[in-house]
C-alpha atoms as a PDB file:
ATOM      1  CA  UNK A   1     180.012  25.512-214.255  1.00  0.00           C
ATOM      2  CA  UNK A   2     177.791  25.861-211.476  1.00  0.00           C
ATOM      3  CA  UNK A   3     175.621  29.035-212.060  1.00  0.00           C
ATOM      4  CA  UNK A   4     174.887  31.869-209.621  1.00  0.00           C
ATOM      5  CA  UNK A   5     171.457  31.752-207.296  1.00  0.00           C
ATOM      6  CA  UNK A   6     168.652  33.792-208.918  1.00  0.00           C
ATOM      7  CA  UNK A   7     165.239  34.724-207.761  1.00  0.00           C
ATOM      8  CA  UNK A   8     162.276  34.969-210.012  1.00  0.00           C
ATOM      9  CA  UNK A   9     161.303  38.392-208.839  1.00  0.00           C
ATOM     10  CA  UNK A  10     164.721  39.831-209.981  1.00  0.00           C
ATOM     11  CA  UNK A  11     164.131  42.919-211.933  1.00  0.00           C
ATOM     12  CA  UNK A  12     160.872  44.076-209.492  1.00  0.00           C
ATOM     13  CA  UNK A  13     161.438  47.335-207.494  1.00  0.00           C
ATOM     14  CA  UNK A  14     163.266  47.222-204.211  1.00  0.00           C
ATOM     15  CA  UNK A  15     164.980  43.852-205.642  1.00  0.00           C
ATOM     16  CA  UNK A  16     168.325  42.813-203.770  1.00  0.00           C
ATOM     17  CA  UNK A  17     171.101  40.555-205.412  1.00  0.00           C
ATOM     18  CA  UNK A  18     171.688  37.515-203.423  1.00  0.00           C
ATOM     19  CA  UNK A  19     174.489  37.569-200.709  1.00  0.00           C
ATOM     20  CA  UNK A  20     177.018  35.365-201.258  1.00  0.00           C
ATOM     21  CA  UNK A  21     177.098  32.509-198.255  1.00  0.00           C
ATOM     22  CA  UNK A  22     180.082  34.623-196.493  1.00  0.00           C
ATOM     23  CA  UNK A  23     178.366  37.721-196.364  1.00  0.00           C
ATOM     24  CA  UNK A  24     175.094  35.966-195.017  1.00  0.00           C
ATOM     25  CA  UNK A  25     177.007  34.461-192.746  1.00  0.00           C
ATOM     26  CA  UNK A  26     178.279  37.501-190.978  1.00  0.00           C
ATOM     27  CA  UNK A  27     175.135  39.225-190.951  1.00  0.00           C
ATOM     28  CA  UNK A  28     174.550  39.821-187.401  1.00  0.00           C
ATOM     29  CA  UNK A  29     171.351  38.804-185.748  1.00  0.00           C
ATOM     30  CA  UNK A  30     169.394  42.423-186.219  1.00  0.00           C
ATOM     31  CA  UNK A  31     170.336  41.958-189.911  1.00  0.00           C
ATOM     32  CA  UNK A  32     169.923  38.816-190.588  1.00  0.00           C
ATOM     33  CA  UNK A  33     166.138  39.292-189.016  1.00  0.00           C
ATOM     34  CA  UNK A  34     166.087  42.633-191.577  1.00  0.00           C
ATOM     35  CA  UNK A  35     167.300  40.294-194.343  1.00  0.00           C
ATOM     36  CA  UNK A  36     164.622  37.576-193.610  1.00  0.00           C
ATOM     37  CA  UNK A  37     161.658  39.975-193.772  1.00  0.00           C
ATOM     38  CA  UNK A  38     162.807  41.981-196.255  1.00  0.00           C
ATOM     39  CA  UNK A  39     163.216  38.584-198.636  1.00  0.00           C
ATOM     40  CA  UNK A  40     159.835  36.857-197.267  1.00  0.00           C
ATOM     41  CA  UNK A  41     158.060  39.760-198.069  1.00  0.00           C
ATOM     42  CA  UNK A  42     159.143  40.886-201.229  1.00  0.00           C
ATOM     43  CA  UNK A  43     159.168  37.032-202.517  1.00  0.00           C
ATOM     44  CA  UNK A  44     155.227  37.379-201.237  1.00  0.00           C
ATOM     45  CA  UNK A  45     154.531  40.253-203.343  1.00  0.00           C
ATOM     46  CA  UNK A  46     156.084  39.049-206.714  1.00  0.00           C
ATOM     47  CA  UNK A  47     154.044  36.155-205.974  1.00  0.00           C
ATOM     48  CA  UNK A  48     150.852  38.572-205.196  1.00  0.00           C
ATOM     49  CA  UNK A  49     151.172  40.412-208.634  1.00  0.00           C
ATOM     50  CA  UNK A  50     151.225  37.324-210.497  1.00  0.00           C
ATOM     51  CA  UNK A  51     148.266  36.026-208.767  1.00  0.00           C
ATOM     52  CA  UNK A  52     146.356  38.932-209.168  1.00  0.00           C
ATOM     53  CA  UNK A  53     147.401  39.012-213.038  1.00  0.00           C
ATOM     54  CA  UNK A  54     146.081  35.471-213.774  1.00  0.00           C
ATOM     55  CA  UNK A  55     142.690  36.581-211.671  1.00  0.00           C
ATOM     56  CA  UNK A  56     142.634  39.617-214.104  1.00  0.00           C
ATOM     57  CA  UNK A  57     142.664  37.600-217.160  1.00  0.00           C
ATOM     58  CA  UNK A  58     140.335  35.303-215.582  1.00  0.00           C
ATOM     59  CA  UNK A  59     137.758  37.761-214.979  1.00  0.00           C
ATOM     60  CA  UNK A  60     138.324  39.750-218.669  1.00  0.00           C
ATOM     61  CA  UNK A  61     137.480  35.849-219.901  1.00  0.00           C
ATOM     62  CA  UNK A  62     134.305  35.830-217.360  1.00  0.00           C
ATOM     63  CA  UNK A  63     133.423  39.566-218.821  1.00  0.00           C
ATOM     64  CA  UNK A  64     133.306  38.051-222.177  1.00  0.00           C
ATOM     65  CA  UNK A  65     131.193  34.906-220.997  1.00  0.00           C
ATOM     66  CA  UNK A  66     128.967  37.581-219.212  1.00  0.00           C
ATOM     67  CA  UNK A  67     128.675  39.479-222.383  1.00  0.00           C
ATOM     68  CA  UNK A  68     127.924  36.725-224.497  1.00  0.00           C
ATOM     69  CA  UNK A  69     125.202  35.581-222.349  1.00  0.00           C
ATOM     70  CA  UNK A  70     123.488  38.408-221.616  1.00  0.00           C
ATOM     71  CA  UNK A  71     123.836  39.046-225.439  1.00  0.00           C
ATOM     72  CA  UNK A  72     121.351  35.553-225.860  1.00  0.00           C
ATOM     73  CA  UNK A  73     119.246  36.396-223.084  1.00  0.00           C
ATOM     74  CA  UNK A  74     118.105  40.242-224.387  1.00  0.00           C
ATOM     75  CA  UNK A  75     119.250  39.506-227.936  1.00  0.00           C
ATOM     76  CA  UNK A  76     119.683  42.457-230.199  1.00  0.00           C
ATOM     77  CA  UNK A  77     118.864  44.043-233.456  1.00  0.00           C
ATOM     78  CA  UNK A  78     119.033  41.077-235.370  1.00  0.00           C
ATOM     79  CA  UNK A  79     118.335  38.145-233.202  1.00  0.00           C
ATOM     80  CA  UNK A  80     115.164  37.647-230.649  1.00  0.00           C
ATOM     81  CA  UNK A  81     116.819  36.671-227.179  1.00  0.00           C
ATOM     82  CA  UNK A  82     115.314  34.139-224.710  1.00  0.00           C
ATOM     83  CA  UNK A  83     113.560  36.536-223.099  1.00  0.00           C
ATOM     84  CA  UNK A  84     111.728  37.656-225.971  1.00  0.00           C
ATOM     85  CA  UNK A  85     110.715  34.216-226.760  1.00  0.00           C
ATOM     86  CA  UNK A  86     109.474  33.255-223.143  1.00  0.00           C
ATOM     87  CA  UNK A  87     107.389  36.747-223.188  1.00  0.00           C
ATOM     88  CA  UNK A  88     105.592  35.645-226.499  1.00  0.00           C
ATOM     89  CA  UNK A  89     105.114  32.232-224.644  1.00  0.00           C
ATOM     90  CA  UNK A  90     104.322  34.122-221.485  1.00  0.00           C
ATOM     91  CA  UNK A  91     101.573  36.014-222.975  1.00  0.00           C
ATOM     92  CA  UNK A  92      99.967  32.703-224.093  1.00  0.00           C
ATOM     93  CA  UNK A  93      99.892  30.839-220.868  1.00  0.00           C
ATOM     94  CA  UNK A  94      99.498  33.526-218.435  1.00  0.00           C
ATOM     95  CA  UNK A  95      95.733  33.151-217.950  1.00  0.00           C
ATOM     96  CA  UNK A  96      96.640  29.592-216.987  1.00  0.00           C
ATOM     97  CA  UNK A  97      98.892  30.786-214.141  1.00  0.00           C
ATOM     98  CA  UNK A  98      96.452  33.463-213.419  1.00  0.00           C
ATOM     99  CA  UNK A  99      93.749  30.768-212.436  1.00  0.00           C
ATOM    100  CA  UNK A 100      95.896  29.534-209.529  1.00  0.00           C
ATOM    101  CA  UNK A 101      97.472  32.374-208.162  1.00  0.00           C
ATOM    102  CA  UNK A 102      96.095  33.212-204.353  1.00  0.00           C
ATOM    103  CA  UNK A 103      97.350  33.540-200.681  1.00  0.00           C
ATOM    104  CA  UNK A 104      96.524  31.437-197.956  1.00  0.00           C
ATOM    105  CA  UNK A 105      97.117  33.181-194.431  1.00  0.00           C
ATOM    106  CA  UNK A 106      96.644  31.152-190.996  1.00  0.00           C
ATOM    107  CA  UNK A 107      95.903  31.924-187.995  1.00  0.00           C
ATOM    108  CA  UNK A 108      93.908  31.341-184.575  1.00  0.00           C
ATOM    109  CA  UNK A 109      90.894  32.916-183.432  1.00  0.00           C
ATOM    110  CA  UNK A 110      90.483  32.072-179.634  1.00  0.00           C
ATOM    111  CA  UNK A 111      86.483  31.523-178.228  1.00  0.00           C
ATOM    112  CA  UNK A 112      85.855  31.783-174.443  1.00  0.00           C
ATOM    113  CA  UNK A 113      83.125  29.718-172.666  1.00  0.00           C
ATOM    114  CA  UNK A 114      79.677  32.544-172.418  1.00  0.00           C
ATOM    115  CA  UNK A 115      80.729  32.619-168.407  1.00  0.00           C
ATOM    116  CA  UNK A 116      83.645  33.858-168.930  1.00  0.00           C
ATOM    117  CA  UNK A 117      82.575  36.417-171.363  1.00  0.00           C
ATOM    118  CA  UNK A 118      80.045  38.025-169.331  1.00  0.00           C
ATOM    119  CA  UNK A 119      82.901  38.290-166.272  1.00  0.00           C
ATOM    120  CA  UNK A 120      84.640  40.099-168.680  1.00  0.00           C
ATOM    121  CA  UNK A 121      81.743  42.376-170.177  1.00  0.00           C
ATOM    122  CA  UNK A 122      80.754  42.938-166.326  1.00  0.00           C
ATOM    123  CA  UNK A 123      84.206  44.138-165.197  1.00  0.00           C
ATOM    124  CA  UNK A 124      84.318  46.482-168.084  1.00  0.00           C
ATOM    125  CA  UNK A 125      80.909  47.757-167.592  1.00  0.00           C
ATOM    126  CA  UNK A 126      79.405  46.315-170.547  1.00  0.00           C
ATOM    127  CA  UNK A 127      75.776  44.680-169.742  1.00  0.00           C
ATOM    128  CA  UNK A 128      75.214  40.433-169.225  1.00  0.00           C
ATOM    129  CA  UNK A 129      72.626  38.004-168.187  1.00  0.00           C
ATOM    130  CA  UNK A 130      72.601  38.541-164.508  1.00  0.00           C
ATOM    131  CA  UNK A 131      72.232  34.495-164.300  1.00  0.00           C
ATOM    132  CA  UNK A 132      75.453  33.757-166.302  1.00  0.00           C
ATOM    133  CA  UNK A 133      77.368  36.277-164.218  1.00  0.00           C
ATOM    134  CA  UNK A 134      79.373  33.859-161.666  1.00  0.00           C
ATOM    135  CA  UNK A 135      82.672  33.721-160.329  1.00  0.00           C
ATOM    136  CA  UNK A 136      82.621  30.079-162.664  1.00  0.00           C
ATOM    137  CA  UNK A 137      86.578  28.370-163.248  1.00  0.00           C
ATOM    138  CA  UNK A 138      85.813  24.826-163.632  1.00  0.00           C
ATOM    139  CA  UNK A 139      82.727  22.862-165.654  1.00  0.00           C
ATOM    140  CA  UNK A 140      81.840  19.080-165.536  1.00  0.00           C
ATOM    141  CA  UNK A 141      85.737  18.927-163.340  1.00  0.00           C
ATOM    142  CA  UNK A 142      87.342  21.149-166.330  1.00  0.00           C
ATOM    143  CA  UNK A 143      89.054  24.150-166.096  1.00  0.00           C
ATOM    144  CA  UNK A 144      87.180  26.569-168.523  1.00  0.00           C
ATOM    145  CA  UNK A 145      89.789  28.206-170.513  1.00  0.00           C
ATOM    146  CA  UNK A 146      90.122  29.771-174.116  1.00  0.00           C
ATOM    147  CA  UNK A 147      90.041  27.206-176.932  1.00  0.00           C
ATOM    148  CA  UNK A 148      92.013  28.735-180.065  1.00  0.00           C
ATOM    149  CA  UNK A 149      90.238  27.686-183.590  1.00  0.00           C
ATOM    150  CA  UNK A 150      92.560  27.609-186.488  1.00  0.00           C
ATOM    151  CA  UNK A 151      91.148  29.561-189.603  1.00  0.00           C
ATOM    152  CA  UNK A 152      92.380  30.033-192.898  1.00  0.00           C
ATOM    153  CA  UNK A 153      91.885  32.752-195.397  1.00  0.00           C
ATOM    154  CA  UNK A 154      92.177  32.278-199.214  1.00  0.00           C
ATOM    155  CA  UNK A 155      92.883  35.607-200.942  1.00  0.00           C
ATOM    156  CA  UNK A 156      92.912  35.612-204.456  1.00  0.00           C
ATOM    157  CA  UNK A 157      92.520  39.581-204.765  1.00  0.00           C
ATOM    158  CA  UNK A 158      92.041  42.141-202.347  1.00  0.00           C
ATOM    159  CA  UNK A 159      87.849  41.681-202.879  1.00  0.00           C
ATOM    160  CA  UNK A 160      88.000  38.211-203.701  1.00  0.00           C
ATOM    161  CA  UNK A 161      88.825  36.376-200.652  1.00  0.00           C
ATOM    162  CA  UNK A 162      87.732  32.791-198.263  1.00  0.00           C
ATOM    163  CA  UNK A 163      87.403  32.617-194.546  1.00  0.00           C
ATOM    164  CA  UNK A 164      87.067  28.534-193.835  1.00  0.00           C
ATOM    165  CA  UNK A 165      87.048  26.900-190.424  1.00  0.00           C
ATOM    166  CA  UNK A 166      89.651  24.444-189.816  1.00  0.00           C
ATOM    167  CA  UNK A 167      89.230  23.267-186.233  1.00  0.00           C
ATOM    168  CA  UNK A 168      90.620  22.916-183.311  1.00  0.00           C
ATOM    169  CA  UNK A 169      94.289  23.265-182.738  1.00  0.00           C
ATOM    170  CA  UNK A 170      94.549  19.270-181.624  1.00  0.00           C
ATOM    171  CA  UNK A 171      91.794  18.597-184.211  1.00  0.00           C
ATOM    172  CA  UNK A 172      94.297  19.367-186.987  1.00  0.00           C
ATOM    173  CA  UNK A 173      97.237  17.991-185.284  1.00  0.00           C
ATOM    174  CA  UNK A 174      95.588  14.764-185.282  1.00  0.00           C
ATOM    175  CA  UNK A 175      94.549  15.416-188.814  1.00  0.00           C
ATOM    176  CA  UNK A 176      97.742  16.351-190.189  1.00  0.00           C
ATOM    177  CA  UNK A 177      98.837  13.178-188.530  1.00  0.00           C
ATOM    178  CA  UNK A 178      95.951  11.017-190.009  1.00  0.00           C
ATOM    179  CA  UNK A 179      97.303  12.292-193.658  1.00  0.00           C
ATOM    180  CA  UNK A 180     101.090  11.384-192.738  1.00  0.00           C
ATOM    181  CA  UNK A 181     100.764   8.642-190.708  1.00  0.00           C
ATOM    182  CA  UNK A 182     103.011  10.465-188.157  1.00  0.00           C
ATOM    183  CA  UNK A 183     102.987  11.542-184.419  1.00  0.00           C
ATOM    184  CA  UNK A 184     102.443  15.834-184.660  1.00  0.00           C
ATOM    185  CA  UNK A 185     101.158  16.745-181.105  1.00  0.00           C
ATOM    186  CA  UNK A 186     104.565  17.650-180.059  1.00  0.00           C
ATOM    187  CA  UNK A 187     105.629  19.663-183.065  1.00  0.00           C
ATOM    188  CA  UNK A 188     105.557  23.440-183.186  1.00  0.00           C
ATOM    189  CA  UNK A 189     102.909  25.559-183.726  1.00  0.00           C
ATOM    190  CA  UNK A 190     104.662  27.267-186.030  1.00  0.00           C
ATOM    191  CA  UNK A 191     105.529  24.393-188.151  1.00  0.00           C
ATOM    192  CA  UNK A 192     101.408  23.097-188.034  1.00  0.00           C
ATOM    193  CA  UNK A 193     100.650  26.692-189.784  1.00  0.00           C
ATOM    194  CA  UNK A 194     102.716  25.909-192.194  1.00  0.00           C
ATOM    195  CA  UNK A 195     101.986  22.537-192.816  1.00  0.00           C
ATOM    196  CA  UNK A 196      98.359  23.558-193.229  1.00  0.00           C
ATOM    197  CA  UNK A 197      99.218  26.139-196.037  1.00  0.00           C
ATOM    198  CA  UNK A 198     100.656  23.132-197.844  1.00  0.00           C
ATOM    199  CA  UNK A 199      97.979  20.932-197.856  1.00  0.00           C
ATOM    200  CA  UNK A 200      95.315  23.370-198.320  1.00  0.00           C
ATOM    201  CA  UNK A 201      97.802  25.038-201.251  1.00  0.00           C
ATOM    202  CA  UNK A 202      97.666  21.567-203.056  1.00  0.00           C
ATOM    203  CA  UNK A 203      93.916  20.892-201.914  1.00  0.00           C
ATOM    204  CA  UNK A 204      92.814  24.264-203.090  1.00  0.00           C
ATOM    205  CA  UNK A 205      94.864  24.015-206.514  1.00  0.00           C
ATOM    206  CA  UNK A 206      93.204  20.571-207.486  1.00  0.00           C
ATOM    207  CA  UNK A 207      89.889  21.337-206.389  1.00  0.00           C
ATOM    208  CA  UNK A 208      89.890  24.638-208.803  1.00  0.00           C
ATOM    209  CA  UNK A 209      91.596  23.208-211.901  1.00  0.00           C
ATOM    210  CA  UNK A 210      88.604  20.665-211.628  1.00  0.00           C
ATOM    211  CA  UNK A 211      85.371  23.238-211.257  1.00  0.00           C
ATOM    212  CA  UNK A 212      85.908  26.858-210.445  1.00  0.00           C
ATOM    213  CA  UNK A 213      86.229  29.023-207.898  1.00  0.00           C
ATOM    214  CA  UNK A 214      82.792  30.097-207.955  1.00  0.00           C
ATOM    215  CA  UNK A 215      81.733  26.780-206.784  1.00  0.00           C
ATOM    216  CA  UNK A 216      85.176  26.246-204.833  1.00  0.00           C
ATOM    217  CA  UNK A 217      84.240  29.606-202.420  1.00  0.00           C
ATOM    218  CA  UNK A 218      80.310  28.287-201.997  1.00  0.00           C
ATOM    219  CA  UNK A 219      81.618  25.048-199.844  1.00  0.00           C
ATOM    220  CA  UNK A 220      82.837  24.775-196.832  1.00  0.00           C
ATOM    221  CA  UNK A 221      85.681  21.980-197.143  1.00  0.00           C
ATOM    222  CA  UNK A 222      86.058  21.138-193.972  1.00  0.00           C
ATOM    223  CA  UNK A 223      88.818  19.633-191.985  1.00  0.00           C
ATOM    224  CA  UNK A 224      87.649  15.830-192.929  1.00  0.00           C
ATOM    225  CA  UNK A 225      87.289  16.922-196.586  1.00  0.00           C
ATOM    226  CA  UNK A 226      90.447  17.853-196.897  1.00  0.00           C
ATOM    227  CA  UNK A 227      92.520  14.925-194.837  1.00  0.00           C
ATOM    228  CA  UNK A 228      90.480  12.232-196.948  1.00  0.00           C
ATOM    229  CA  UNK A 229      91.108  13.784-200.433  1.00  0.00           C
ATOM    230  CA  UNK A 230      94.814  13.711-199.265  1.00  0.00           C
ATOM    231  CA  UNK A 231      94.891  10.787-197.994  1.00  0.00           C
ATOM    232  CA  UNK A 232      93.189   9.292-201.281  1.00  0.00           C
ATOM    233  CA  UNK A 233      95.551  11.525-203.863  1.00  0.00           C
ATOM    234  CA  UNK A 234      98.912  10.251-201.748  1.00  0.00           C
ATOM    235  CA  UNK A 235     101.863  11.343-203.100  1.00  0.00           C
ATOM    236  CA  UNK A 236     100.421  12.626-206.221  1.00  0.00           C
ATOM    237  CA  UNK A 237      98.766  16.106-204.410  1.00  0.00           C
ATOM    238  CA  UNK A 238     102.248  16.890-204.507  1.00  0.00           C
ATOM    239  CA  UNK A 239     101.622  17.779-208.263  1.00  0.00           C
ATOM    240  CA  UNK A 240      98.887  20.353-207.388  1.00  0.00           C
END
């Protein structure tokens, strides 16, 4: 016997019994649109509830994984957590961490030519060697014009703290290329700063673990110091 249609959200609110095929039939075209939204929509939100009920006993299964974990992380009464542990191991090792913890800043410092200069001190008012005083824009066929220096500080406190001199802004281009065997006169500024704080972070790192910084912060590691010890360590600065 062939059984009448049923719905699965039979027995929600708002539920309908099915139309036979006769009455459907002669719905007219208002109704029928009435009828169509009406069962789309209430089909969608049986289906809605029972989505959101699996999610809900999802996330009461996550709230018990949470639990559990934070549980072995901070530990309780009874039992030490990891975090516990790592502290006692923390407290052990954190003089080792302390000895290479500093900040590296870069940045440019720019130097005019001594003609230029006293233009500027004379516009202003400021006193300059009469002699040097000239209306001066070119030298040996060359423009005169400001040549930035890239400097780096090393801070590992707010006393404690490095000035070096790194060179000129296509000096350590062509260094940084030197060390990577790659063409960087056309990359960004931007990206050269920070290229320098990695090589001097790894430089800085290696050359402390094997003295001090006493004797790190009374030399002047130059430019060429630094490409040839990174070209000599290779790959393995990268574990500094």
């Amino acid at each position: 016997m062939k059984r009448k249609k049923d719905y699965r959200s039979k027995g929600e609110k708002f539920f309908l019994e099915y139309l036979p095929t006769e009455v459907f039939d002669s719905l007219k075209p208002k109704e029928n649109v009435n009828y169509k939204k009406y069962r789309d929509n209430h089909r969608y939100m049986f289906n809605g509830k029972v989505q959101i009920k699996e999610w809900e006993e999802e996330i009461s299964k996550l709230k018990d994984k949470i639990k559990g974990k934070k549980l072995q992380i901070n530990g309780d009464d009874e039992n030490s957590g990891w975090k516990q542990k790592m502290m006692i191991g923390y407290e052990g090792v954190q003089k080792l961490s302390n000895d290479y913890k500093f900040n590296i800043s870069v940045g440019f410092r720019y130097r005019k030519s001594k003609i230029l200069k006293n233009e500027e001190n004379l516009e202003i008012g400021k006193r300059g060697r009469k002699e040097l005083m000239k209306s001066q824009t070119t030298f040996k066929g060359e423009t005169l014009k400001s040549n930035p220096l890239l400097y780096l500080r090393i801070t590992r406190t707010k006393d404690v703290f490095k000035n070096l001199y790194i060179g000129k802004e296509e000096d350590v281009r062509l260094s940084i290329g030197m060390i990577y065997n790659e063409d960087w006169s056309k990359e960004s500024i931007e990206f050269v700063k920070d290229e320098v704080r990695v090589i001097y972070t790894t430089y800085i790192r290696y050359n402390v673990f094997h003295s001090n910084w006493g004797e790190f912060f009374n030399k002047k590691h130059t430019l060429s110091d630094v490409e040839h010890w990174s070209k000599e360590m290779g790959d393995k600065r990268y574990d500094w």
